[in-house]
PDB file of N, CA and C in Angstrom:
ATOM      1  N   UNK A   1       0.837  -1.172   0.000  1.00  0.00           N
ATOM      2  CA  UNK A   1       0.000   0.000   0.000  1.00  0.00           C
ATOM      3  C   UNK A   1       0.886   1.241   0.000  1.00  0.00           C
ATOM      4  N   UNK A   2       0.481   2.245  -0.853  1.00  0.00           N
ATOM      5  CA  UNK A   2       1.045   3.476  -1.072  1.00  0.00           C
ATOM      6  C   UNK A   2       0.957   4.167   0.558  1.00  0.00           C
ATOM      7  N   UNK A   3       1.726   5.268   0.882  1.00  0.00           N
ATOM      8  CA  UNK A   3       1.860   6.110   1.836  1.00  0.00           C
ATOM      9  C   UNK A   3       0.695   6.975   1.507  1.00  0.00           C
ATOM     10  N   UNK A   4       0.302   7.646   2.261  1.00  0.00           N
ATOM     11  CA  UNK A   4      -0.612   9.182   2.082  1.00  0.00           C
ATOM     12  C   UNK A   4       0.497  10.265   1.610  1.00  0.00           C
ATOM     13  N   UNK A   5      -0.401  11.150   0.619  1.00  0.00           N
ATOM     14  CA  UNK A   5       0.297  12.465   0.561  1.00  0.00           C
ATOM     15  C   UNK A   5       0.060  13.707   1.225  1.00  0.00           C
ATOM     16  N   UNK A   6      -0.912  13.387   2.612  1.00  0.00           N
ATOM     17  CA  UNK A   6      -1.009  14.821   3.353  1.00  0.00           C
ATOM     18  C   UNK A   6      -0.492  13.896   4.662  1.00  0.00           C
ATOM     19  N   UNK A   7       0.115  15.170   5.720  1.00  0.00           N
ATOM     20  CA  UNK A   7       1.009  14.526   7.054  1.00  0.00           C
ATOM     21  C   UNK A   7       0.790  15.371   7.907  1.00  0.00           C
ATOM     22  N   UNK A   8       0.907  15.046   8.649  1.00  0.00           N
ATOM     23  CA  UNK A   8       0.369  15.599  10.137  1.00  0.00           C
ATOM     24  C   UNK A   8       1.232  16.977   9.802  1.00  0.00           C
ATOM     25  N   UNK A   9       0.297  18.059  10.637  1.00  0.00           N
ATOM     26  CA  UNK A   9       0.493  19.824  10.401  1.00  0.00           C
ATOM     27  C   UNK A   9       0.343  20.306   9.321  1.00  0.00           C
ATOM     28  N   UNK A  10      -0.120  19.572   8.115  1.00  0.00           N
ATOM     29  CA  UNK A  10      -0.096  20.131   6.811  1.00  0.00           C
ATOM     30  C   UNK A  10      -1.634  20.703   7.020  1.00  0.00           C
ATOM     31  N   UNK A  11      -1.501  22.594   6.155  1.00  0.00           N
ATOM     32  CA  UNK A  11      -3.120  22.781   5.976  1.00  0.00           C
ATOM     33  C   UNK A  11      -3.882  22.145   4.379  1.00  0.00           C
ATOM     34  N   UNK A  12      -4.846  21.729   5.315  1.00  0.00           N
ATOM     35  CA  UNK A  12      -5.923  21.232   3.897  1.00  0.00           C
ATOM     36  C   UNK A  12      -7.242  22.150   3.979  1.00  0.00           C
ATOM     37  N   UNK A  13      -7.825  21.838   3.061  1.00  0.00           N
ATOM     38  CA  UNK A  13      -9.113  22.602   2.983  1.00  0.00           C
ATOM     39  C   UNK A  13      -9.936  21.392   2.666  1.00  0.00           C
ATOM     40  N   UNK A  14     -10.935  21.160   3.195  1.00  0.00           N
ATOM     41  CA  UNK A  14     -12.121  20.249   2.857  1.00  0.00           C
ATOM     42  C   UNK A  14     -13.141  20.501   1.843  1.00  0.00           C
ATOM     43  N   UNK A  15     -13.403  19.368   0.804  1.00  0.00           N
ATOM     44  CA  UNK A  15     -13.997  19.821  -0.289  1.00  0.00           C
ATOM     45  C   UNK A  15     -15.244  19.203  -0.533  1.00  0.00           C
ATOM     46  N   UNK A  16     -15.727  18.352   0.629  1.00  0.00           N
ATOM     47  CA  UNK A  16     -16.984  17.981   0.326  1.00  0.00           C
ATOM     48  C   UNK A  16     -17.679  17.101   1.724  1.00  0.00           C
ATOM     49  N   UNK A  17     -18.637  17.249   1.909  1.00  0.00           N
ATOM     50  CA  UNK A  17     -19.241  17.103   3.318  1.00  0.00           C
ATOM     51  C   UNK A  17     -20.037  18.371   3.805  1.00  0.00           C
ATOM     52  N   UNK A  18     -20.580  18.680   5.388  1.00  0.00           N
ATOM     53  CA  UNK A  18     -21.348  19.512   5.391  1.00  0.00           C
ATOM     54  C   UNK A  18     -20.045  20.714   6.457  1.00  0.00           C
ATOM     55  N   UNK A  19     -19.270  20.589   6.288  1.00  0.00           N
ATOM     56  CA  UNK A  19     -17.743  21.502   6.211  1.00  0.00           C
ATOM     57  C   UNK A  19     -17.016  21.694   4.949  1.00  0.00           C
ATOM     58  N   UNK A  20     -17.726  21.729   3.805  1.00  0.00           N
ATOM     59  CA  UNK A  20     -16.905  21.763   2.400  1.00  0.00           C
ATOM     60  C   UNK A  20     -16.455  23.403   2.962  1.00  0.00           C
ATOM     61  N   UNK A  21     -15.114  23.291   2.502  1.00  0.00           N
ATOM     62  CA  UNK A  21     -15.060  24.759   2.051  1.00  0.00           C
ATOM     63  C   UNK A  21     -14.097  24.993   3.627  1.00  0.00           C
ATOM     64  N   UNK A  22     -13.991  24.520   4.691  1.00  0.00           N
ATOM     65  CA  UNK A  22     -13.472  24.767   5.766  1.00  0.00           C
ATOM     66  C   UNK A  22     -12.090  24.419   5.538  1.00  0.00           C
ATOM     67  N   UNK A  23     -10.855  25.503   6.573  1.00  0.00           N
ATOM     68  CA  UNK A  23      -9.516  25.117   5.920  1.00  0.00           C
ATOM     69  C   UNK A  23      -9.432  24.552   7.920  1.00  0.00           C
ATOM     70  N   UNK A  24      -8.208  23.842   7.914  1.00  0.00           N
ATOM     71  CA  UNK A  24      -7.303  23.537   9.025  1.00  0.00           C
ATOM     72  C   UNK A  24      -5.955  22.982   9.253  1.00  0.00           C
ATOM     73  N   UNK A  25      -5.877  23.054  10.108  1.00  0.00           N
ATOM     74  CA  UNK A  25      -4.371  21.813  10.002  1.00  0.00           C
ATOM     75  C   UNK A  25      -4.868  20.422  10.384  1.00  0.00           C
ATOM     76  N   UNK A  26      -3.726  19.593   9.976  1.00  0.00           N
ATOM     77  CA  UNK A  26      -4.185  18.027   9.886  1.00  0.00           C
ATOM     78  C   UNK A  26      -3.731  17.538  11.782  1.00  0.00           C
ATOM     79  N   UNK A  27      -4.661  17.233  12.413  1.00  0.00           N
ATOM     80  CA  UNK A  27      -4.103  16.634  13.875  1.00  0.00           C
ATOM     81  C   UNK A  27      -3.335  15.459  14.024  1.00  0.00           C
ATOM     82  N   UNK A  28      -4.085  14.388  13.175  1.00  0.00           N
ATOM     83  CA  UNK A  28      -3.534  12.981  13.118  1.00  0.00           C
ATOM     84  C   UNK A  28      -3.500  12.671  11.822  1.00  0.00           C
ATOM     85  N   UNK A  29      -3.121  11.676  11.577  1.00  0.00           N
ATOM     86  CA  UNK A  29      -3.022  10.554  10.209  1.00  0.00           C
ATOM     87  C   UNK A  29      -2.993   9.110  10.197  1.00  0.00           C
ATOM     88  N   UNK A  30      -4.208   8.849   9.632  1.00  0.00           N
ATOM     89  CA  UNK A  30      -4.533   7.083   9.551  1.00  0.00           C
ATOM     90  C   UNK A  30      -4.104   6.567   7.927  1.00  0.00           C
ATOM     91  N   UNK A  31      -3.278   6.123   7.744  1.00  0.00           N
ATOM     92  CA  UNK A  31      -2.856   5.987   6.944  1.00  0.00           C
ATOM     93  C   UNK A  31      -3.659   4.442   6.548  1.00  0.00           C
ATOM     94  N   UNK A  32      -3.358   3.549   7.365  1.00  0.00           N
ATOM     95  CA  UNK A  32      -4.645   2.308   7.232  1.00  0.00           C
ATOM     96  C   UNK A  32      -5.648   2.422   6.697  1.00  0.00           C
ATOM     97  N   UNK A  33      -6.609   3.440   7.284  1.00  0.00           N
ATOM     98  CA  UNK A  33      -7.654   3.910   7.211  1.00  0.00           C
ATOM     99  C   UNK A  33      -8.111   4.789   5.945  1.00  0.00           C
ATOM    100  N   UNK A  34      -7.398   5.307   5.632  1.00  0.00           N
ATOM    101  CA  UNK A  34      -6.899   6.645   4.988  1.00  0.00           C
ATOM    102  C   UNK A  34      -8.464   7.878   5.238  1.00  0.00           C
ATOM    103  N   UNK A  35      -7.881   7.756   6.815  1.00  0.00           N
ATOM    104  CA  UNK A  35      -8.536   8.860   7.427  1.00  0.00           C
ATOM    105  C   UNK A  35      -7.858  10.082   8.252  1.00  0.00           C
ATOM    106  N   UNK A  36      -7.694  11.520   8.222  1.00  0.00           N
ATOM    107  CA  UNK A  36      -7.355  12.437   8.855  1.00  0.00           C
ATOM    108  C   UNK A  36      -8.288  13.085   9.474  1.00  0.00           C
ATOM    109  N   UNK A  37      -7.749  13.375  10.930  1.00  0.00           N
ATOM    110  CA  UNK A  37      -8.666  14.344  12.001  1.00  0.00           C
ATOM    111  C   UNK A  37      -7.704  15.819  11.505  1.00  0.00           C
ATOM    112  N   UNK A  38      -9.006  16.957  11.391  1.00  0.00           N
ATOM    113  CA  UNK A  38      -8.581  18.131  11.109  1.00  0.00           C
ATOM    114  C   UNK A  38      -9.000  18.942  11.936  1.00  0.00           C
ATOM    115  N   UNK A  39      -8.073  19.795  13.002  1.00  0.00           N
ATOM    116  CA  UNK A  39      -8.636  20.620  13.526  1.00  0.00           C
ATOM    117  C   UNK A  39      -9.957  21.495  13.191  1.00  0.00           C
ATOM    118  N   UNK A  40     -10.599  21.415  13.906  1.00  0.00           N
ATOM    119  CA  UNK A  40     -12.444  22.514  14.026  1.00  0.00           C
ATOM    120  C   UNK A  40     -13.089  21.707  12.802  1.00  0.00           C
ATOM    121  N   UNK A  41     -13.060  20.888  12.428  1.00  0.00           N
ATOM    122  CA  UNK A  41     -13.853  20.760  11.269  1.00  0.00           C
ATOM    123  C   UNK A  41     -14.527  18.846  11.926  1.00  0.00           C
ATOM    124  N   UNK A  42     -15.330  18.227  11.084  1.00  0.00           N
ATOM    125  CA  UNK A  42     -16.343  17.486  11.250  1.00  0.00           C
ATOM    126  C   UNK A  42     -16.179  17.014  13.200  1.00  0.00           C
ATOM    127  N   UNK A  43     -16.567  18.173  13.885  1.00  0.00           N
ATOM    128  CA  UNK A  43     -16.655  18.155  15.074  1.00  0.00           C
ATOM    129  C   UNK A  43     -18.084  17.064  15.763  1.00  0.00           C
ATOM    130  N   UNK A  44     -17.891  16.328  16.468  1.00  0.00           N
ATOM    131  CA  UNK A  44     -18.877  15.653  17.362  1.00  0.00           C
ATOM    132  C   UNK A  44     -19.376  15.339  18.419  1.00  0.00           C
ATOM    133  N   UNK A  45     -20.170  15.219  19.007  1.00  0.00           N
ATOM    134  CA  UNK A  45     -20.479  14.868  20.675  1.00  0.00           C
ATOM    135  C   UNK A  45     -19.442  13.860  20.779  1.00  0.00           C
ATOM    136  N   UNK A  46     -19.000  13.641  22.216  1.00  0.00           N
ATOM    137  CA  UNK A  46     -18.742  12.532  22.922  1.00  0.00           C
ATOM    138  C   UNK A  46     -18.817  12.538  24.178  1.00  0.00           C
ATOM    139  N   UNK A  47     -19.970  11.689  24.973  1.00  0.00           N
ATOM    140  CA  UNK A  47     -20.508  11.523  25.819  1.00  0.00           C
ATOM    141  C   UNK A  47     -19.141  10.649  27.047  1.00  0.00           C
ATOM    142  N   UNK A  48     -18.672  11.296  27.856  1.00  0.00           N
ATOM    143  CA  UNK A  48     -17.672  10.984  28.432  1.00  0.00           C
ATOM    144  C   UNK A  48     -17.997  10.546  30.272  1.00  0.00           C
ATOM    145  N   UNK A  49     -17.676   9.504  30.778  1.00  0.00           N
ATOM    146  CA  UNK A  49     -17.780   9.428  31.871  1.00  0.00           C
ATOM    147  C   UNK A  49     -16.893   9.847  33.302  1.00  0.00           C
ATOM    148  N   UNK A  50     -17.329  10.931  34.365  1.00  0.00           N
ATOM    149  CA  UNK A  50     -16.387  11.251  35.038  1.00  0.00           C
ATOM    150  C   UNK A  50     -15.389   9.683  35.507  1.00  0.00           C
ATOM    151  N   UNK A  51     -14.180  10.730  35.720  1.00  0.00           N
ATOM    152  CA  UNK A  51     -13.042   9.710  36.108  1.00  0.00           C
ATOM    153  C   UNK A  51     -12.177  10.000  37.097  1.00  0.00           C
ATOM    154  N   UNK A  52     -12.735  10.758  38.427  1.00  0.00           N
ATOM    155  CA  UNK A  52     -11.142  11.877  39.403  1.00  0.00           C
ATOM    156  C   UNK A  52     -10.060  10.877  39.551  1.00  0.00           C
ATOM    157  N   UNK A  53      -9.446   9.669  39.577  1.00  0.00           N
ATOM    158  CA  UNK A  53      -8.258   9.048  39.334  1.00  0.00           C
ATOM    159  C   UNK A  53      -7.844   9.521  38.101  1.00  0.00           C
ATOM    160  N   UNK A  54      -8.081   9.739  36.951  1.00  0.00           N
ATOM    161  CA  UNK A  54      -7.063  10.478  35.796  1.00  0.00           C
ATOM    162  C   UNK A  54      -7.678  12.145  34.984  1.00  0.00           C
ATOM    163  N   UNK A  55      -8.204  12.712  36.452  1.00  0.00           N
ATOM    164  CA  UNK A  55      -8.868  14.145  36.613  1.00  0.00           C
ATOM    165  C   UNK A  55      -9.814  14.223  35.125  1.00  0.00           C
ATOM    166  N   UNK A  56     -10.601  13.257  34.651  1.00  0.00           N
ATOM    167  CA  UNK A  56     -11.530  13.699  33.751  1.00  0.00           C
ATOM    168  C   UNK A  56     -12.752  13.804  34.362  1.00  0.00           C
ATOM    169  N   UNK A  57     -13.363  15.008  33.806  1.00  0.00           N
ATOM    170  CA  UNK A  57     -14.440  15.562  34.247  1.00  0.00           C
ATOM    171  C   UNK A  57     -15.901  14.857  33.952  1.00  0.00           C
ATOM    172  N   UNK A  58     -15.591  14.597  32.619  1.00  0.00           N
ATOM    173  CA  UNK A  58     -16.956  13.810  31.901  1.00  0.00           C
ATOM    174  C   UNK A  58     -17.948  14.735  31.624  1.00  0.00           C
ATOM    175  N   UNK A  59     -19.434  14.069  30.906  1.00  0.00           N
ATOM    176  CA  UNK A  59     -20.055  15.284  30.393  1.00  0.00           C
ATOM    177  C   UNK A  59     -19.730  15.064  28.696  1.00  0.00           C
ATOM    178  N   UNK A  60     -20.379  15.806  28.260  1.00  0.00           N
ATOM    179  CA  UNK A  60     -20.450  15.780  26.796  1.00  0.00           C
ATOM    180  C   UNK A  60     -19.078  16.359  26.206  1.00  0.00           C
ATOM    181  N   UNK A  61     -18.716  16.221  25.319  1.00  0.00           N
ATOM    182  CA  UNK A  61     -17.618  17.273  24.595  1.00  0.00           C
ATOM    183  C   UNK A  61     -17.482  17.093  23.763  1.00  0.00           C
ATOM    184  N   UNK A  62     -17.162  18.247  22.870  1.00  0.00           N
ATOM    185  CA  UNK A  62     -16.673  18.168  21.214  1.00  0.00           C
ATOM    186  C   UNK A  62     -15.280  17.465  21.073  1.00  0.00           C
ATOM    187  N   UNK A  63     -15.087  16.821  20.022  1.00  0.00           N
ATOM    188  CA  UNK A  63     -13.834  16.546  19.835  1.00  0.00           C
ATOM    189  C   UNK A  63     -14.032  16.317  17.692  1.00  0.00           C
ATOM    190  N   UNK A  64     -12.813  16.323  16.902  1.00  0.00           N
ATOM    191  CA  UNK A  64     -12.690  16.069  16.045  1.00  0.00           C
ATOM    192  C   UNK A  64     -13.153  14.627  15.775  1.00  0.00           C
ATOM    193  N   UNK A  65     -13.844  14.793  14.594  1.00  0.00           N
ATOM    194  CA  UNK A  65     -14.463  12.996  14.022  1.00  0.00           C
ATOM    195  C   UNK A  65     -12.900  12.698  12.591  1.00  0.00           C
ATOM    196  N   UNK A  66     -13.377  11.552  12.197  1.00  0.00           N
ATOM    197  CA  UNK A  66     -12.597  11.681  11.366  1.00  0.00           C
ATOM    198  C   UNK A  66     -12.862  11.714   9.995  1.00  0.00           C
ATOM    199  N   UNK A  67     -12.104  11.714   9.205  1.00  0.00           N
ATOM    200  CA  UNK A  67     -12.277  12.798   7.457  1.00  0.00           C
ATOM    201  C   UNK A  67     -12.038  12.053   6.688  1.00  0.00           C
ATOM    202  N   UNK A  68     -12.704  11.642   5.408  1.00  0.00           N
ATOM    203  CA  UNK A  68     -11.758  10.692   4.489  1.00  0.00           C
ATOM    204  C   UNK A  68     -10.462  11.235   3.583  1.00  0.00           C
ATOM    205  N   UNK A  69      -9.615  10.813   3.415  1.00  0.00           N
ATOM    206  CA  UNK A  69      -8.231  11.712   2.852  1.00  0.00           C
ATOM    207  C   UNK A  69      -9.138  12.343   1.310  1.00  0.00           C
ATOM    208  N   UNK A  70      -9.661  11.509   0.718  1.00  0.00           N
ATOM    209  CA  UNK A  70     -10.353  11.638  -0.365  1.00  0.00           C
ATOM    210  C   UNK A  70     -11.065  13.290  -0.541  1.00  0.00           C
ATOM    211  N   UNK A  71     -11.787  13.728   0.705  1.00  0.00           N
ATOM    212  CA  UNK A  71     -12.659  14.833   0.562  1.00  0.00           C
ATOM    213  C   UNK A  71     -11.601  15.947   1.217  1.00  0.00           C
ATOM    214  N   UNK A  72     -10.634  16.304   1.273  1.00  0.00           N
ATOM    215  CA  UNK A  72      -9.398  17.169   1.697  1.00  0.00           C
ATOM    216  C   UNK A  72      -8.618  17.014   0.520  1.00  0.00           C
ATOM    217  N   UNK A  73      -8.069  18.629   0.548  1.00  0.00           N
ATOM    218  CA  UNK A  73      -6.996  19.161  -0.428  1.00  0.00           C
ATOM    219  C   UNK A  73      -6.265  19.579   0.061  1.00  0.00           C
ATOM    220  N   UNK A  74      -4.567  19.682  -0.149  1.00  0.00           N
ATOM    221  CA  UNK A  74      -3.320  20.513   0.485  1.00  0.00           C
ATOM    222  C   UNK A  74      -3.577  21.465   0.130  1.00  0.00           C
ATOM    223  N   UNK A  75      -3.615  22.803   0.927  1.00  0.00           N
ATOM    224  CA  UNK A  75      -3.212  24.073   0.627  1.00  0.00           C
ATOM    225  C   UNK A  75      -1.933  24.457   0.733  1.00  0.00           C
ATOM    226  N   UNK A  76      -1.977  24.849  -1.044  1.00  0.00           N
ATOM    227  CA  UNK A  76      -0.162  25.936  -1.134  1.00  0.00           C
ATOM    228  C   UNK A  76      -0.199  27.368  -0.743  1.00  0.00           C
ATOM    229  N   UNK A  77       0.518  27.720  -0.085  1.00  0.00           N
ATOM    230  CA  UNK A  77       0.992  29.138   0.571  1.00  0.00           C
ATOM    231  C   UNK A  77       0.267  29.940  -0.707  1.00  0.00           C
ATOM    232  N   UNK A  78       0.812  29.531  -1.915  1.00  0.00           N
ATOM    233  CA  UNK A  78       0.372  30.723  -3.012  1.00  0.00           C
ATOM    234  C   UNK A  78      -0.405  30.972  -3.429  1.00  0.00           C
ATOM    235  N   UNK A  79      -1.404  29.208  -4.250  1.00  0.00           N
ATOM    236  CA  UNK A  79      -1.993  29.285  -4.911  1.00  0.00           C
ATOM    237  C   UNK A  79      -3.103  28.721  -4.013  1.00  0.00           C
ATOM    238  N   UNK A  80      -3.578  28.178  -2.814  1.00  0.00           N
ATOM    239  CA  UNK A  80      -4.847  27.539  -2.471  1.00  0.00           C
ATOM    240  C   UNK A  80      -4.393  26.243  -2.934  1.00  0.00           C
ATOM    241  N   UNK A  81      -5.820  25.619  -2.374  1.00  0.00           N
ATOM    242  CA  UNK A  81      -6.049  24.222  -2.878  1.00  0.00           C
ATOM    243  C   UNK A  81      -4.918  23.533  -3.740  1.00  0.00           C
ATOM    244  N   UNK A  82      -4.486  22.344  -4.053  1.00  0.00           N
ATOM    245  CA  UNK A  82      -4.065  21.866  -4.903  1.00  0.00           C
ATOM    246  C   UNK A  82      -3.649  20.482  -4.957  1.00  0.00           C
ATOM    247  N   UNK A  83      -3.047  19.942  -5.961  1.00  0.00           N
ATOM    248  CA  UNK A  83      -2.934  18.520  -6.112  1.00  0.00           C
ATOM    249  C   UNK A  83      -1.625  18.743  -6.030  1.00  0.00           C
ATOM    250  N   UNK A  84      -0.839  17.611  -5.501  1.00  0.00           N
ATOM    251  CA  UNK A  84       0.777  17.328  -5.491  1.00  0.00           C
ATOM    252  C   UNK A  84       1.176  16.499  -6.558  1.00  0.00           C
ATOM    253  N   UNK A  85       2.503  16.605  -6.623  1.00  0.00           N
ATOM    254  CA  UNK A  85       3.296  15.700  -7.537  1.00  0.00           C
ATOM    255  C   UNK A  85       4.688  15.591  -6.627  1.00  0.00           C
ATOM    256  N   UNK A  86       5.432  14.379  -6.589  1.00  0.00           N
ATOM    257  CA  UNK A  86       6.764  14.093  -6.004  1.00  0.00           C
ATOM    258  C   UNK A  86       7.836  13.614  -6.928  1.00  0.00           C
ATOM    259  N   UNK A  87       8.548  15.185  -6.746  1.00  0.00           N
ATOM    260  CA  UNK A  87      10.125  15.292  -7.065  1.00  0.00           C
ATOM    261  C   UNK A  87      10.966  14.800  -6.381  1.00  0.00           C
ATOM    262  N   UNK A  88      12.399  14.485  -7.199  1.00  0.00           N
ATOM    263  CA  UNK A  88      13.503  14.162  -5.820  1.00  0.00           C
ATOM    264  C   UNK A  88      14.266  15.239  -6.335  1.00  0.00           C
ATOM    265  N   UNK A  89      14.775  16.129  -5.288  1.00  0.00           N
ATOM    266  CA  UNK A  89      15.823  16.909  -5.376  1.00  0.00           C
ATOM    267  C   UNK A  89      17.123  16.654  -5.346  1.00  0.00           C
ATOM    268  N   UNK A  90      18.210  17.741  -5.367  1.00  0.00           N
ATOM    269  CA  UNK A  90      19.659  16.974  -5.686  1.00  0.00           C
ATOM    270  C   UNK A  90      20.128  15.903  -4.317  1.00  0.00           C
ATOM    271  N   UNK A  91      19.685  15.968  -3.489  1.00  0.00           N
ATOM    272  CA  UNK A  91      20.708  15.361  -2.373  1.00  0.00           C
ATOM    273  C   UNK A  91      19.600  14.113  -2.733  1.00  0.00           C
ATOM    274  N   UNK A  92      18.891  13.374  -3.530  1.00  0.00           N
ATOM    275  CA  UNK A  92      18.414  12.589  -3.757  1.00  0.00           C
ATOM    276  C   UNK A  92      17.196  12.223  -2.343  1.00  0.00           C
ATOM    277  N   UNK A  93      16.480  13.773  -2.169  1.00  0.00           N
ATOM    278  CA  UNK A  93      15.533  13.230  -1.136  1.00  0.00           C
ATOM    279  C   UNK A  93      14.268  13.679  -2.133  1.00  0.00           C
ATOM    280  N   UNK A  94      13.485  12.859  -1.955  1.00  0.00           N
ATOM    281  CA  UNK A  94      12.129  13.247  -2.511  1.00  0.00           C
ATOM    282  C   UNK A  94      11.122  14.218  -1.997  1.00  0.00           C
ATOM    283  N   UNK A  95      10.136  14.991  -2.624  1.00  0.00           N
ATOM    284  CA  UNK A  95       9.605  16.461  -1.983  1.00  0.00           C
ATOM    285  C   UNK A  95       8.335  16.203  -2.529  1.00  0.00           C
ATOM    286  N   UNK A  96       7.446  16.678  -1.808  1.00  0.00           N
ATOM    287  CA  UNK A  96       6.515  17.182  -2.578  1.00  0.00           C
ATOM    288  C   UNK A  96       6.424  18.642  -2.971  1.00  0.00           C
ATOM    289  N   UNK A  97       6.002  18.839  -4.101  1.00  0.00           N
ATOM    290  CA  UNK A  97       6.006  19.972  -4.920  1.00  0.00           C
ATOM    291  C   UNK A  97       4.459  20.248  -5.405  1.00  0.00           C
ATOM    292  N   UNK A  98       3.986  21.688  -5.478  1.00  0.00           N
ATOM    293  CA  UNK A  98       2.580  21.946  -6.174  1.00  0.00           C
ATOM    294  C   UNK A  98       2.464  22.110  -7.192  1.00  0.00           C
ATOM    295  N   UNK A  99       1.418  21.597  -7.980  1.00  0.00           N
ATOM    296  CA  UNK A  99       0.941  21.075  -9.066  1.00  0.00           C
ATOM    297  C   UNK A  99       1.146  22.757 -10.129  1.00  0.00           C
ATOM    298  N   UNK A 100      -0.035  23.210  -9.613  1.00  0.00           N
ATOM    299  CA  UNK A 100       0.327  25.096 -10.026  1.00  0.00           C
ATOM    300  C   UNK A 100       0.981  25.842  -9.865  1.00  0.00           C
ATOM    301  N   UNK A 101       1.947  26.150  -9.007  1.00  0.00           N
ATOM    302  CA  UNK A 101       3.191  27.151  -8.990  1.00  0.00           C
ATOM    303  C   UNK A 101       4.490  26.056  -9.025  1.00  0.00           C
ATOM    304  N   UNK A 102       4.142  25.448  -8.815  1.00  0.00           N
ATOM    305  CA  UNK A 102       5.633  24.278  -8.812  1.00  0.00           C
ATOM    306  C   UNK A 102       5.985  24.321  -7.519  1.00  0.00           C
ATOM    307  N   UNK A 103       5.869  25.095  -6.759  1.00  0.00           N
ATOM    308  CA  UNK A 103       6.701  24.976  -4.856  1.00  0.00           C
ATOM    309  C   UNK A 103       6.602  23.997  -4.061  1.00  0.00           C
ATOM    310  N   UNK A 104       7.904  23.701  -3.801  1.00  0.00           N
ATOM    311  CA  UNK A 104       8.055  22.610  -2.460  1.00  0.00           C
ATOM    312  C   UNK A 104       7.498  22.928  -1.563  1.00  0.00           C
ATOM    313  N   UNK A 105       6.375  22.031  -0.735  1.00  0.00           N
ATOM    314  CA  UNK A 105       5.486  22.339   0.188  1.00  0.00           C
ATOM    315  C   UNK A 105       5.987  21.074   1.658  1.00  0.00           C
ATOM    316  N   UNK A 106       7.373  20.817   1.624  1.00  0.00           N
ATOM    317  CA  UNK A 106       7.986  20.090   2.783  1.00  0.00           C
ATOM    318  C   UNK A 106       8.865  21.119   3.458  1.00  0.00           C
ATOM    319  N   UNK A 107       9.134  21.342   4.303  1.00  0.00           N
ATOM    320  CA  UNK A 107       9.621  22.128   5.088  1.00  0.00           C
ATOM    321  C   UNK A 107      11.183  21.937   5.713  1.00  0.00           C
TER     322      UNK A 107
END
């Protein structure tokens, strides 16, 4: 199985669901799954039970659901949204690069 091409801290923008159109950074990465939790976006109840041995309070709370990689796009600094392509540069490490301005989007 191929790797994912978005990684934890990268911003995406979500392109379809009832958050289309919402940008964030990526929290986690299920690569198994090929599911990402994105900060503020497909937010959900979770009904939690108090616990004072590991100080949880319990009670309802929001927390991130998870996203299919499929309905998320990388955002480039320049251009928005976009699709990747992977270059290897001279020291023979591979990058991802954007589709529309050409820029390395690895840090």
């Amino acid at each position: 199985m191929r790797g994912l091409d978005i990684r934890k801290n990268d911003m995406v923008r979500v392109l379809a669901g009832r958050d289309r159109g919402k940008e964030g950074r990526v929290l986690e990465v299920n690569p198994r799954r090929k599911q990402l939790f994105v900060e503020h976006v497909n937010i959900i109840k979770r009904h939690t039970r108090p616990n004072p041995a590991k100080q949880i309070r319990g009670g309802i709370l929001d927390k991130e659901g998870p996203i299919d990689v499929s309905n998320v796009a990388l955002v480039c600094g320049d251009c928005g949204p976009t699709r990747i392509q992977h270059r290897e540069k001279a020291e023979g490490k591979k990058v991802r690069v954007c589709v529309k301005c050409g820029q390395v989007l690895d840090r």
